[in-house]
PDB file of N, CA and C in Angstrom:
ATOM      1  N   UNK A   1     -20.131 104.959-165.394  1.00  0.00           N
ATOM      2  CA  UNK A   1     -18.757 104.738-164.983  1.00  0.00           C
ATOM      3  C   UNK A   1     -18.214 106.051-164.422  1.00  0.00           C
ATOM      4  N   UNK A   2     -17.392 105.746-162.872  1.00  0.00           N
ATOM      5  CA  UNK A   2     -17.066 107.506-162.679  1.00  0.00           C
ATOM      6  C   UNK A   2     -15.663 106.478-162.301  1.00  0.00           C
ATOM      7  N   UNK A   3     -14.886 107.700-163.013  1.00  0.00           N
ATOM      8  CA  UNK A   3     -13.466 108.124-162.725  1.00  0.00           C
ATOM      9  C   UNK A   3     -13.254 109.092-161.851  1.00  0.00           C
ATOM     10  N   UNK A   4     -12.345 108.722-160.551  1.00  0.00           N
ATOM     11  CA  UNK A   4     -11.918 109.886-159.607  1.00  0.00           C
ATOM     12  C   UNK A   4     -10.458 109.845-159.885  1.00  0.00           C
ATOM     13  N   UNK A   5     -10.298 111.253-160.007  1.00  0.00           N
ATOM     14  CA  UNK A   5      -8.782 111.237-159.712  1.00  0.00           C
ATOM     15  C   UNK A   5      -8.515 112.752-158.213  1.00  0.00           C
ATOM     16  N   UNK A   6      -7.971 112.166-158.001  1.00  0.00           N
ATOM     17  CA  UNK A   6      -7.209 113.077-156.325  1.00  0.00           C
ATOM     18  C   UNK A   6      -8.805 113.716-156.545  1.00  0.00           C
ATOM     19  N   UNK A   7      -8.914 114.325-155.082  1.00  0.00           N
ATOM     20  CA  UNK A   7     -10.470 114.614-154.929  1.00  0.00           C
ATOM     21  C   UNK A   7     -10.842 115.719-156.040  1.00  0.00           C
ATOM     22  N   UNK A   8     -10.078 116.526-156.273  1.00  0.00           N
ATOM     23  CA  UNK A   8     -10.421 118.180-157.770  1.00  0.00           C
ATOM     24  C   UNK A   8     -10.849 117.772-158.917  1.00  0.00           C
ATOM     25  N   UNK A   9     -11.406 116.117-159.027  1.00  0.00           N
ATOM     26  CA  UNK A   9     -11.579 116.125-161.098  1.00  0.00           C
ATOM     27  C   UNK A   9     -12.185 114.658-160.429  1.00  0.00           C
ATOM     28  N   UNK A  10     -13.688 114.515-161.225  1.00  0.00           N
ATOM     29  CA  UNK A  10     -14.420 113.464-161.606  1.00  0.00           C
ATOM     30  C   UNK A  10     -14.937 113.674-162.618  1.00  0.00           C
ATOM     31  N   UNK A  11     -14.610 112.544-163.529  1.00  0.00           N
ATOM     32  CA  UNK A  11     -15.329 112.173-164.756  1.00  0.00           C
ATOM     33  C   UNK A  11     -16.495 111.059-164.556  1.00  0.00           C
ATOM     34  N   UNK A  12     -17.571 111.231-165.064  1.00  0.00           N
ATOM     35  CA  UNK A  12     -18.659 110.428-165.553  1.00  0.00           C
ATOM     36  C   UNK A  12     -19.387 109.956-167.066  1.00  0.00           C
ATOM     37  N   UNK A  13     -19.052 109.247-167.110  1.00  0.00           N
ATOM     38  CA  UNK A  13     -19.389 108.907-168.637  1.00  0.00           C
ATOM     39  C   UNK A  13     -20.519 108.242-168.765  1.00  0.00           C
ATOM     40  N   UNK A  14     -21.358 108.664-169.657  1.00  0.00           N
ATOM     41  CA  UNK A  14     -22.928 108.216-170.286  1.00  0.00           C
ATOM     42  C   UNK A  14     -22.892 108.429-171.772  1.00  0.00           C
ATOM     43  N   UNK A  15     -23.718 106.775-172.046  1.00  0.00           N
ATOM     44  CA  UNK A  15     -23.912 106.665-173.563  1.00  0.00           C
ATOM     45  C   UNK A  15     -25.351 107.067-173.938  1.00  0.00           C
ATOM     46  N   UNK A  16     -25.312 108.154-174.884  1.00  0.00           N
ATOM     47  CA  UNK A  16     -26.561 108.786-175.437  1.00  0.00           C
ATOM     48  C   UNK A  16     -26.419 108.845-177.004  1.00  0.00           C
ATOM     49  N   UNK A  17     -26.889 107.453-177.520  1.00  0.00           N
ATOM     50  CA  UNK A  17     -26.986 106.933-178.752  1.00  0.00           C
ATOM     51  C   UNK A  17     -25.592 107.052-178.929  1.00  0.00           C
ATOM     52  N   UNK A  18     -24.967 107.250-180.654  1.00  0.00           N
ATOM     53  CA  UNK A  18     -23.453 107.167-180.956  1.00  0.00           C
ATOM     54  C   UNK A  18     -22.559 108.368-180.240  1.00  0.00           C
ATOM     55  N   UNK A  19     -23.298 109.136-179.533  1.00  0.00           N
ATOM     56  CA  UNK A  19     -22.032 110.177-178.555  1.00  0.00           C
ATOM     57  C   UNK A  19     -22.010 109.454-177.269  1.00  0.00           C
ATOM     58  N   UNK A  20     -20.784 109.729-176.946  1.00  0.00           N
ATOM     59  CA  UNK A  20     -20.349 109.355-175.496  1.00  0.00           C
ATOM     60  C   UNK A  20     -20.200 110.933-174.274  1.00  0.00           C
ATOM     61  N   UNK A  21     -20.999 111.177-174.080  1.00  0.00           N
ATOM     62  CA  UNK A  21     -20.999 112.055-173.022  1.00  0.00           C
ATOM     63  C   UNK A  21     -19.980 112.133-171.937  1.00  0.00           C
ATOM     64  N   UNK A  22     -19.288 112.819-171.742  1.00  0.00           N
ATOM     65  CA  UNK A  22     -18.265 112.859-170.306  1.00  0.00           C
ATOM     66  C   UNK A  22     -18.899 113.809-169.383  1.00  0.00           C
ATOM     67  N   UNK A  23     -19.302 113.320-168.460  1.00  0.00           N
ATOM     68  CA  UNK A  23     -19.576 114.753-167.586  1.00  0.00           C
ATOM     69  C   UNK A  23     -18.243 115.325-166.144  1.00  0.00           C
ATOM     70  N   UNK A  24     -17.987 116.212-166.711  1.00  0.00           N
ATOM     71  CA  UNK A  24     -16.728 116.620-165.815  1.00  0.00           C
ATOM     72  C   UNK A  24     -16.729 117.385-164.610  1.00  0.00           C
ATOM     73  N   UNK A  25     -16.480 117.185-163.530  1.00  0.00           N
ATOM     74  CA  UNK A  25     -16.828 118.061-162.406  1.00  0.00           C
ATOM     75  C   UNK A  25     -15.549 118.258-161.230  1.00  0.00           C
ATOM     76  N   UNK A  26     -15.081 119.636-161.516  1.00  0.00           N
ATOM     77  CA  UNK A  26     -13.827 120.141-160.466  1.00  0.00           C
ATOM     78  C   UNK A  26     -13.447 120.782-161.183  1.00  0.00           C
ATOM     79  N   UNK A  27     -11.563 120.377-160.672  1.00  0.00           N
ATOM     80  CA  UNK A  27     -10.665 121.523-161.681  1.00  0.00           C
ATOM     81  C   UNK A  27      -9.881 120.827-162.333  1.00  0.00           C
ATOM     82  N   UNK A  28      -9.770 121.155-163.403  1.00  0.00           N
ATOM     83  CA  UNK A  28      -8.487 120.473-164.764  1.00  0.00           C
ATOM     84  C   UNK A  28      -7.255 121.559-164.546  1.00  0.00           C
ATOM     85  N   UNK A  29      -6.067 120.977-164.166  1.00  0.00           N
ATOM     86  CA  UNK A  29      -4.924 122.260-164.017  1.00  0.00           C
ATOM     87  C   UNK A  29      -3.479 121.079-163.729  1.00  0.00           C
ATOM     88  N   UNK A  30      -2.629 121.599-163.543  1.00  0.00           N
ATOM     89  CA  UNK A  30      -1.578 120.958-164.304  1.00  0.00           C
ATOM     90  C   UNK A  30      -1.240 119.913-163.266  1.00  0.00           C
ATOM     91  N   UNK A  31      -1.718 119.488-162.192  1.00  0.00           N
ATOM     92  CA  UNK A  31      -1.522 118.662-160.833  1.00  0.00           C
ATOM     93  C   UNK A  31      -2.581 117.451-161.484  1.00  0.00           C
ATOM     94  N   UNK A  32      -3.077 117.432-162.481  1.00  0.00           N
ATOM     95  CA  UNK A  32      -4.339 116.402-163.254  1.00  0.00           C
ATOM     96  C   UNK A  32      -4.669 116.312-164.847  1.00  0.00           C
ATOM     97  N   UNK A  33      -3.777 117.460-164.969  1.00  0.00           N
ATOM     98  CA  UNK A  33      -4.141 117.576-166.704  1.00  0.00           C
ATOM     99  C   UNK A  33      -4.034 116.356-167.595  1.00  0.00           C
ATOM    100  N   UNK A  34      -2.555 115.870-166.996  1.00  0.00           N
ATOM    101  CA  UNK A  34      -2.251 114.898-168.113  1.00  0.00           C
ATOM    102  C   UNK A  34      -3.266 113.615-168.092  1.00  0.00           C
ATOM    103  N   UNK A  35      -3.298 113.625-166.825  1.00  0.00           N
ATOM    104  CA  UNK A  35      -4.020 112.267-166.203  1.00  0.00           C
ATOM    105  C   UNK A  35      -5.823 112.166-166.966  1.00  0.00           C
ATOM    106  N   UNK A  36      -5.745 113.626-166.948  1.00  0.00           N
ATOM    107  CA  UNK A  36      -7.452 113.446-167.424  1.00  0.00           C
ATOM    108  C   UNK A  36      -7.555 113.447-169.147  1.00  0.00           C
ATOM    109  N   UNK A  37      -6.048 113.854-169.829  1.00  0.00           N
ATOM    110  CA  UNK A  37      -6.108 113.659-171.323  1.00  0.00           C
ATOM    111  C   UNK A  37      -6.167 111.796-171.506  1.00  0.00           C
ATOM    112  N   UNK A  38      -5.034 111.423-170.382  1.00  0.00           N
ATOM    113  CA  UNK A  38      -4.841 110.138-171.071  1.00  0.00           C
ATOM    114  C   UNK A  38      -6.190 109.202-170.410  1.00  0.00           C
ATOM    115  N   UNK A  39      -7.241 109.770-169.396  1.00  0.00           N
ATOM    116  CA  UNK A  39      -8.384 108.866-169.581  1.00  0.00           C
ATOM    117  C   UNK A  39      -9.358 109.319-170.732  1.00  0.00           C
ATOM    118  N   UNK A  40      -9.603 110.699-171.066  1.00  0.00           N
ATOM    119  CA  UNK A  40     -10.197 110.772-172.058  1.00  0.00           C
ATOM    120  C   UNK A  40      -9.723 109.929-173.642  1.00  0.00           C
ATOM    121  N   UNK A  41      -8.276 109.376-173.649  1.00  0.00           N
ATOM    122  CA  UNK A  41      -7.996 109.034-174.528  1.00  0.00           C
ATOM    123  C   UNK A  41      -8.288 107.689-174.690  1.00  0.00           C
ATOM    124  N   UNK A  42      -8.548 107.069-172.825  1.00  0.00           N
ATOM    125  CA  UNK A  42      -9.083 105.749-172.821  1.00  0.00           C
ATOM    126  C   UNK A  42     -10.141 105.689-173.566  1.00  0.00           C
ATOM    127  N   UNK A  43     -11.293 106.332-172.821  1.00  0.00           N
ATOM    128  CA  UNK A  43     -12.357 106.729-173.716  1.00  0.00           C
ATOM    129  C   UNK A  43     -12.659 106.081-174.979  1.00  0.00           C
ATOM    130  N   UNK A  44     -11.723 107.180-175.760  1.00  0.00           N
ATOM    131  CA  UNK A  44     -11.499 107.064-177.036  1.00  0.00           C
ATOM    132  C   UNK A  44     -11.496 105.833-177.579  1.00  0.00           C
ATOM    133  N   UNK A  45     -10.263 105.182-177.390  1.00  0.00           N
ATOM    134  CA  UNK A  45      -9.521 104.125-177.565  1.00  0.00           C
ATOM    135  C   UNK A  45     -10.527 102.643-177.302  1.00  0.00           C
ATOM    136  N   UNK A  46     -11.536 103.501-176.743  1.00  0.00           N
ATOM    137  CA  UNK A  46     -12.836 102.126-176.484  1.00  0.00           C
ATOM    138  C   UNK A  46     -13.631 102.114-177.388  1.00  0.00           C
ATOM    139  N   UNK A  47     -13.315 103.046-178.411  1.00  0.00           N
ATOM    140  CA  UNK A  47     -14.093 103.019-179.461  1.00  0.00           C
ATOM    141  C   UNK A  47     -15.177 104.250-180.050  1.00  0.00           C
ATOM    142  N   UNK A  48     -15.309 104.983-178.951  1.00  0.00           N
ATOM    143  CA  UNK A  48     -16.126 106.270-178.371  1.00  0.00           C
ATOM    144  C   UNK A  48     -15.331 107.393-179.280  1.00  0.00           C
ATOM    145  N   UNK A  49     -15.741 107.868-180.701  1.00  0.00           N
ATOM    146  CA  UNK A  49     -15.273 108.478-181.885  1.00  0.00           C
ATOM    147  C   UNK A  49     -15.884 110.020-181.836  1.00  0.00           C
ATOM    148  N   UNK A  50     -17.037 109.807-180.760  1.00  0.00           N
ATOM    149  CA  UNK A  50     -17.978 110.969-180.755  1.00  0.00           C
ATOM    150  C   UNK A  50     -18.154 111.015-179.489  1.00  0.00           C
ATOM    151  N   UNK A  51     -17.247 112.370-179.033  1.00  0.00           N
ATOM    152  CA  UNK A  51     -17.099 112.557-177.863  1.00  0.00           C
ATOM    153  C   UNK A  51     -17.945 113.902-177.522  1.00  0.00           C
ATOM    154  N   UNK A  52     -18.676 114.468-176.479  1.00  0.00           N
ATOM    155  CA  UNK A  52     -18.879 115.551-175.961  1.00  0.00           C
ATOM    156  C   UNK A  52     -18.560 116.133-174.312  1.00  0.00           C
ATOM    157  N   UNK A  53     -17.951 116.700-174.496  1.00  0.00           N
ATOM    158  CA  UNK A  53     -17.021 117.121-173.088  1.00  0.00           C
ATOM    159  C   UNK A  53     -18.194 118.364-172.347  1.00  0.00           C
ATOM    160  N   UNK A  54     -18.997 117.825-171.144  1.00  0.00           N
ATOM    161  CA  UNK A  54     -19.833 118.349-170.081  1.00  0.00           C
ATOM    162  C   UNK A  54     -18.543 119.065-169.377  1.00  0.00           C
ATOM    163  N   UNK A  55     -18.530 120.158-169.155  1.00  0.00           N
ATOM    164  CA  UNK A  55     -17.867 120.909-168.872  1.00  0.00           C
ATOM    165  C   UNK A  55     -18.683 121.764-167.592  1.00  0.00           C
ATOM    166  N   UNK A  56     -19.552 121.474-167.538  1.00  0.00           N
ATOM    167  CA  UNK A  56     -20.846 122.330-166.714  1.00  0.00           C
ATOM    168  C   UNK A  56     -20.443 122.252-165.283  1.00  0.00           C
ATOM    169  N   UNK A  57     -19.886 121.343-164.680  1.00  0.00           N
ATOM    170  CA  UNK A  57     -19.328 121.361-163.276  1.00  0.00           C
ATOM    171  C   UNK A  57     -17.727 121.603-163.156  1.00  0.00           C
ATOM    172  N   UNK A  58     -16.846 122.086-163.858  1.00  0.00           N
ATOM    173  CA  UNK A  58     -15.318 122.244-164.146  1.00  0.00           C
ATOM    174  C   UNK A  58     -15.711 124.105-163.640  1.00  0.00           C
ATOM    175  N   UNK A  59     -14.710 124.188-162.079  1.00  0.00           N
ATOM    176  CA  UNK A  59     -14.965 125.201-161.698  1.00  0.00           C
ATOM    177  C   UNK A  59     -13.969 126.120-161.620  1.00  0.00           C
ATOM    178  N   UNK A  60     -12.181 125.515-162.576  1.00  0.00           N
ATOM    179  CA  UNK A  60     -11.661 125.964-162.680  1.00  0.00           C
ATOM    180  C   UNK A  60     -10.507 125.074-163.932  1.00  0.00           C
ATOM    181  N   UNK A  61      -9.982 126.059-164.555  1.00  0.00           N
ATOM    182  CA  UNK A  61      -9.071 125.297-165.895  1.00  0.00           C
ATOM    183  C   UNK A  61      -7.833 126.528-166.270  1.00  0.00           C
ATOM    184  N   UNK A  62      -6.982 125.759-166.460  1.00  0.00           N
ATOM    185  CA  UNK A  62      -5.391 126.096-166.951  1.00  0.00           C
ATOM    186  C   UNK A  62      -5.032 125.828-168.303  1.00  0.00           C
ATOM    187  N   UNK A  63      -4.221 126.551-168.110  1.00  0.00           N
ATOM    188  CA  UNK A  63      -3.345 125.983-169.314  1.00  0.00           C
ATOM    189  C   UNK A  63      -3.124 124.510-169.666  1.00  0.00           C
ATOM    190  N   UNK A  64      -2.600 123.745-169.196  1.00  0.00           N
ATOM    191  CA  UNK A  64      -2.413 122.761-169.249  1.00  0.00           C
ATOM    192  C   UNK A  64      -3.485 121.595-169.037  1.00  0.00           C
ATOM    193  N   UNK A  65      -4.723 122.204-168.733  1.00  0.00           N
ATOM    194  CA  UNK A  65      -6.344 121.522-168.979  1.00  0.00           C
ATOM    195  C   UNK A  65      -6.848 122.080-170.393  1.00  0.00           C
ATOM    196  N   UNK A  66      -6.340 123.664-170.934  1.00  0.00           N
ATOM    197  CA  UNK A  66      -6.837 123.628-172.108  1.00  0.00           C
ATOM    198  C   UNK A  66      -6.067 122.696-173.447  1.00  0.00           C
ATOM    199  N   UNK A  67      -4.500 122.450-172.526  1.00  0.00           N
ATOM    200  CA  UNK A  67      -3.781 121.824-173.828  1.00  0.00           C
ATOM    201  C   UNK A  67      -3.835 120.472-173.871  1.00  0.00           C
ATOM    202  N   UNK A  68      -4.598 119.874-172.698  1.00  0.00           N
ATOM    203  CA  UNK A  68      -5.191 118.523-172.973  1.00  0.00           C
ATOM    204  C   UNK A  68      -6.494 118.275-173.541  1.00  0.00           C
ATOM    205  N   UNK A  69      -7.641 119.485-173.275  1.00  0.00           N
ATOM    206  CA  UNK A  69      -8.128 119.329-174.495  1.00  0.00           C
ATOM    207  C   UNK A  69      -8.721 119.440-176.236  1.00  0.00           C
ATOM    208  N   UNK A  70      -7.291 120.294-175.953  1.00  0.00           N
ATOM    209  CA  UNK A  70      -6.607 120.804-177.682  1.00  0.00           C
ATOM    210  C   UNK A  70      -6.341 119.095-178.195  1.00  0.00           C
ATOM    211  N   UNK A  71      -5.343 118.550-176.945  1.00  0.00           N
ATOM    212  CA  UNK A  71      -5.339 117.420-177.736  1.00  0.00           C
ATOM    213  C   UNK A  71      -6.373 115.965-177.880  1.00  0.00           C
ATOM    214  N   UNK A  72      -7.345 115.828-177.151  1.00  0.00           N
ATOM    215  CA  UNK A  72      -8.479 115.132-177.507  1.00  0.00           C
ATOM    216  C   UNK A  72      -9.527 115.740-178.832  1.00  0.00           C
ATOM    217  N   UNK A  73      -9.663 116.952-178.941  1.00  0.00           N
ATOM    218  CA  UNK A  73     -10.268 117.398-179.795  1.00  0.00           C
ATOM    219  C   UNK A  73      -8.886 117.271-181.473  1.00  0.00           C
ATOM    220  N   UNK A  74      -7.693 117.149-181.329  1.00  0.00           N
ATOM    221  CA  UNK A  74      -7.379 116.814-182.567  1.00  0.00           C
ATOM    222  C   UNK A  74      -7.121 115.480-182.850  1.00  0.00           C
ATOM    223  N   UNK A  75      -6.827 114.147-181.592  1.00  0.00           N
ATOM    224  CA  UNK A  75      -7.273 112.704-182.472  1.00  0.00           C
ATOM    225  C   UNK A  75      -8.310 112.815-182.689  1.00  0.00           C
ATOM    226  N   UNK A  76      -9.615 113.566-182.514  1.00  0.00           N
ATOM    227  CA  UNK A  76     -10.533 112.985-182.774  1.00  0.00           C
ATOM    228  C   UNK A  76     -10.563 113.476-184.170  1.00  0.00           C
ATOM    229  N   UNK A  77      -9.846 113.460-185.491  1.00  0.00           N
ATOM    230  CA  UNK A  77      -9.735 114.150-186.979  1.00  0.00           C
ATOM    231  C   UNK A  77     -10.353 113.157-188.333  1.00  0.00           C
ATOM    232  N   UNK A  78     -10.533 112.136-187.866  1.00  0.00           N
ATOM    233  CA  UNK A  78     -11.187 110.759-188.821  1.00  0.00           C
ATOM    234  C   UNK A  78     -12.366 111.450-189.379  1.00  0.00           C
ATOM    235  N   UNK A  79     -12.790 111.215-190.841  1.00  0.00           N
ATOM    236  CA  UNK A  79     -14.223 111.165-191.091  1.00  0.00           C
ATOM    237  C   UNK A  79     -15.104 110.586-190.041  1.00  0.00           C
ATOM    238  N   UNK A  80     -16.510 111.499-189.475  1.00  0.00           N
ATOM    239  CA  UNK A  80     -17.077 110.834-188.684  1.00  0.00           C
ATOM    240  C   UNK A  80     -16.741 111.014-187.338  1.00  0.00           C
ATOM    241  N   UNK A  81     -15.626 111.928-186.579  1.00  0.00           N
ATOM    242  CA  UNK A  81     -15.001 111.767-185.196  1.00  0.00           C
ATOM    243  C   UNK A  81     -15.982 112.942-184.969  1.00  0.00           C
ATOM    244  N   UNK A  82     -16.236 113.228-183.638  1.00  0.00           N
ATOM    245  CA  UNK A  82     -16.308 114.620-183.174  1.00  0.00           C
ATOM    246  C   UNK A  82     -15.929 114.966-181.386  1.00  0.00           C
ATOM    247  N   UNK A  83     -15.506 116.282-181.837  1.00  0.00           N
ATOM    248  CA  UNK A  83     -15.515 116.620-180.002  1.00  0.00           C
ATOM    249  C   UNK A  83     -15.826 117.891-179.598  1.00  0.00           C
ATOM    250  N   UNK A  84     -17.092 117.975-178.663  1.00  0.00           N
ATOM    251  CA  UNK A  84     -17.854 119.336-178.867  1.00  0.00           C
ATOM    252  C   UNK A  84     -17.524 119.187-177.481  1.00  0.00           C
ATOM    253  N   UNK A  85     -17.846 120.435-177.083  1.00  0.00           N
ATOM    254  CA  UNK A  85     -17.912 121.087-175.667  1.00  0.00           C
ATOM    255  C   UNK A  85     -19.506 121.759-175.297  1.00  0.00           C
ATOM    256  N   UNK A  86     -19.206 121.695-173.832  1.00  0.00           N
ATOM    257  CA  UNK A  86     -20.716 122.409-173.603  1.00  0.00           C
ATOM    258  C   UNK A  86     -20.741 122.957-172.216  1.00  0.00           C
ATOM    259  N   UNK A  87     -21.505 123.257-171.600  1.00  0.00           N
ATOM    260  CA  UNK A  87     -21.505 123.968-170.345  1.00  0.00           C
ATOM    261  C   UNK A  87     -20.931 124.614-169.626  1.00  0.00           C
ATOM    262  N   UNK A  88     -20.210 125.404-170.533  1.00  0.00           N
ATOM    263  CA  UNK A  88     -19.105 126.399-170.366  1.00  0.00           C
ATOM    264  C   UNK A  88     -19.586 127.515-169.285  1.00  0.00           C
ATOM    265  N   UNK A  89     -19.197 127.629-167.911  1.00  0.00           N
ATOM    266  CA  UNK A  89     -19.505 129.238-167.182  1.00  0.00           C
ATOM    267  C   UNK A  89     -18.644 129.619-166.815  1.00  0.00           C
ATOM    268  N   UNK A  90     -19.052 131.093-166.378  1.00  0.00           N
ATOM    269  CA  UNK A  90     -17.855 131.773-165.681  1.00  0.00           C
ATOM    270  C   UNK A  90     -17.108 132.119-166.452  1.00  0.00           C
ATOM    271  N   UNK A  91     -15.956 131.828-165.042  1.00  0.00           N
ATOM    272  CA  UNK A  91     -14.388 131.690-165.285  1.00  0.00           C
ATOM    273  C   UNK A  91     -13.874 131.303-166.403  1.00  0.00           C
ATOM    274  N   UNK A  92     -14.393 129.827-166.431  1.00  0.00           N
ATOM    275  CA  UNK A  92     -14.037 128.639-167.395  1.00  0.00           C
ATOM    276  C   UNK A  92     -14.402 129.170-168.598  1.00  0.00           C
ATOM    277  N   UNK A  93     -15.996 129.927-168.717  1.00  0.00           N
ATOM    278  CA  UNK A  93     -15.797 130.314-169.884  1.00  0.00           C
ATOM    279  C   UNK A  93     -14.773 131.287-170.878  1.00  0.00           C
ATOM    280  N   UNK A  94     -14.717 132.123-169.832  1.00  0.00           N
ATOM    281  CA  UNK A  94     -13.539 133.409-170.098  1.00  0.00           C
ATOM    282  C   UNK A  94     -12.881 132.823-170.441  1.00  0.00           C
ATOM    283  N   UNK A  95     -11.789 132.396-169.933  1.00  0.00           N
ATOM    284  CA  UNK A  95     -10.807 131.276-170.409  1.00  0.00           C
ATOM    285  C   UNK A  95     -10.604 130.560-171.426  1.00  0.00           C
ATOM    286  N   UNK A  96     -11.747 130.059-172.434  1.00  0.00           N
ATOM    287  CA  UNK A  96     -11.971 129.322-173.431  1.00  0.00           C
ATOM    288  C   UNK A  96     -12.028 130.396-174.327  1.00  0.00           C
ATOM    289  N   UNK A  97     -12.665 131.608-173.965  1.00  0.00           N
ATOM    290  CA  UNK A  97     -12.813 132.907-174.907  1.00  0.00           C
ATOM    291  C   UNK A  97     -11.676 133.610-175.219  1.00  0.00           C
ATOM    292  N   UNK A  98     -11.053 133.766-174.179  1.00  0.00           N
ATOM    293  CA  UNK A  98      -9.522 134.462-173.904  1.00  0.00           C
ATOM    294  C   UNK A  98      -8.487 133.806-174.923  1.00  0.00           C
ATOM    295  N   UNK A  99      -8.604 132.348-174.870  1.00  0.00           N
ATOM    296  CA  UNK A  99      -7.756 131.443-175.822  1.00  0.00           C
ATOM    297  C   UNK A  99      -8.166 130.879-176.798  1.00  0.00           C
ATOM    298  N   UNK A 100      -9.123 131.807-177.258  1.00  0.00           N
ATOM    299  CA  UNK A 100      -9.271 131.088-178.819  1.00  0.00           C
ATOM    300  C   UNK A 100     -10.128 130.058-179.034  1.00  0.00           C
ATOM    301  N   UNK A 101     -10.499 129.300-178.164  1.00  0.00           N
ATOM    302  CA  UNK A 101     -10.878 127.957-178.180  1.00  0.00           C
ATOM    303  C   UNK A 101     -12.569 128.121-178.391  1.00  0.00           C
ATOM    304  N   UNK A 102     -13.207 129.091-178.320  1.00  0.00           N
ATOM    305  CA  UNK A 102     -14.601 129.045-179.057  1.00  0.00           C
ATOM    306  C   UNK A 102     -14.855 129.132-180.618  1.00  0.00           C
ATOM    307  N   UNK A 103     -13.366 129.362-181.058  1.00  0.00           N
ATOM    308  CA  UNK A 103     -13.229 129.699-182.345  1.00  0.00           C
ATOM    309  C   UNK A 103     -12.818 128.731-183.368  1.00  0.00           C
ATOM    310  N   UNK A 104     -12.612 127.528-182.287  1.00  0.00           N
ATOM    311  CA  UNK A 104     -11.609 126.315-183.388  1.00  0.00           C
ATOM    312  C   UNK A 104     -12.956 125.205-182.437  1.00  0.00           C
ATOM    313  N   UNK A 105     -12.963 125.050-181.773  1.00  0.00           N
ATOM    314  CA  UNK A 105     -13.980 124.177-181.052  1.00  0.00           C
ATOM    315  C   UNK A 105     -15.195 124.465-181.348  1.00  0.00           C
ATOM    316  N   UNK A 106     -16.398 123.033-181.477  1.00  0.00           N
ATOM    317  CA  UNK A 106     -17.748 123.073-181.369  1.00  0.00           C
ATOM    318  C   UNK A 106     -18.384 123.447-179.563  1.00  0.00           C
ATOM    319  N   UNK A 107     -19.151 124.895-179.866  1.00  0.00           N
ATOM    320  CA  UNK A 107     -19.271 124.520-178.117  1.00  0.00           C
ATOM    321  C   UNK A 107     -21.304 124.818-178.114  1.00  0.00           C
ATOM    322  N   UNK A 108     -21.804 124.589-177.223  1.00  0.00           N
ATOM    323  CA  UNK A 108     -23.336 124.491-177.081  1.00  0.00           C
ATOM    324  C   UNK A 108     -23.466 124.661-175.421  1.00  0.00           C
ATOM    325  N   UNK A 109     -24.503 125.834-175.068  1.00  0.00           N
ATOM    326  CA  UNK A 109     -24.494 125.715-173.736  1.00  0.00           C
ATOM    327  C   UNK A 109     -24.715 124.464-172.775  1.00  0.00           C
ATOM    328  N   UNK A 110     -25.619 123.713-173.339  1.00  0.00           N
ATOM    329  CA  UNK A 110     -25.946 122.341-172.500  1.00  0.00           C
ATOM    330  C   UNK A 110     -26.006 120.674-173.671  1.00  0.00           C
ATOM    331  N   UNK A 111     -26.399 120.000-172.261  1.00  0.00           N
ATOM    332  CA  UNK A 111     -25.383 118.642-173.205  1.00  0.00           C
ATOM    333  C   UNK A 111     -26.539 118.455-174.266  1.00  0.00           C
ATOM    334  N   UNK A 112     -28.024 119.057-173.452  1.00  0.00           N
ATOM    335  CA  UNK A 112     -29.339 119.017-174.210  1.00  0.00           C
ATOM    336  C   UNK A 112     -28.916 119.484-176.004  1.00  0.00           C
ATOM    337  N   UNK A 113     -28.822 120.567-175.849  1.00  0.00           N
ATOM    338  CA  UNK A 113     -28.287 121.528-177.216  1.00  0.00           C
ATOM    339  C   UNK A 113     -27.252 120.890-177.832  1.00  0.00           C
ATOM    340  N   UNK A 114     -26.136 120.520-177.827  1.00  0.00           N
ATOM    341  CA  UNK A 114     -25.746 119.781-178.590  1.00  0.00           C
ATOM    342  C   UNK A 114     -25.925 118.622-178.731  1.00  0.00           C
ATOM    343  N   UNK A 115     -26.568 117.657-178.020  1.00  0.00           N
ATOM    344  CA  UNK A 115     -27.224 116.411-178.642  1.00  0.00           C
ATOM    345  C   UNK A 115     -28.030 116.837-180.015  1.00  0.00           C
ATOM    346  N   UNK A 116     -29.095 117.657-179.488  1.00  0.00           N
ATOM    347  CA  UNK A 116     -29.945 117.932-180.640  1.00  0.00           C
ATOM    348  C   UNK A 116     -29.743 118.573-181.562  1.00  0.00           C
ATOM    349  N   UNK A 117     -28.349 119.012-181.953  1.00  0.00           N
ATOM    350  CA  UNK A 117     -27.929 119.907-182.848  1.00  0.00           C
ATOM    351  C   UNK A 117     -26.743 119.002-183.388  1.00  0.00           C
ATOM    352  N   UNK A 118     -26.490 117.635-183.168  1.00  0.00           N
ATOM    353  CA  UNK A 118     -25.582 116.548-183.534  1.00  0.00           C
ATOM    354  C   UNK A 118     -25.736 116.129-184.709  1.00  0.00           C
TER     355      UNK A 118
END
């Protein structure tokens, strides 16, 4: 299933056993932020409790892309939920480092590594 929104942000979603993989590719920033919390929340809401956010093609992120996914990573709080990150470069990574977010978040360089470390 791919989600486009305005040409800067495609989501792709793949089921790999009980995680739901998102693979994300562009930029998350405040012209899309909200839009891409409330499909990730579709996601969710489909039942998809175990989320991992492919981050590996996201070639640029804001504020307001990290505070959407501050907030997918806290519904997901149920016994049993999870929401890891992965393919963090660059920029994007700095950014995640800069704000804390390697420190409260599960992150794994590739979607490989955290599957197998699930």
């Amino acid at each position: 299933m791919v989600l486009p929104w305005r040409a800067k942000l495609e989501l792709q979603c793949e089921k790999m056993g009980d995680v739901q993989v998102v693979h994300v590719t562009g930029r998350i920033d405040s012209s899309n932020a909200d839009i891409f919390g409330r499909d990730i929340g579709e996601v969710i809401a489909d039942g998809n409790r175990q989320i991992l956010l492919d981050l590996a093609g996201v070639t640029y992120i804001n504020s307001a892309g990290l505070r959407a996914i501050l907030v997918v990573a806290k519904s997901l709080k149920k016994p049993g939920d999870r929401c890891v990150i992965c393919g963090l470069i660059g920029e994007v990574r700095e950014i995640f480092e800069l704000a804390g977010f390697t420190m409260i978040l599960q992150m794994y360089p590739t979607v490989n590594d955290a599957i197998v470390r699930w």
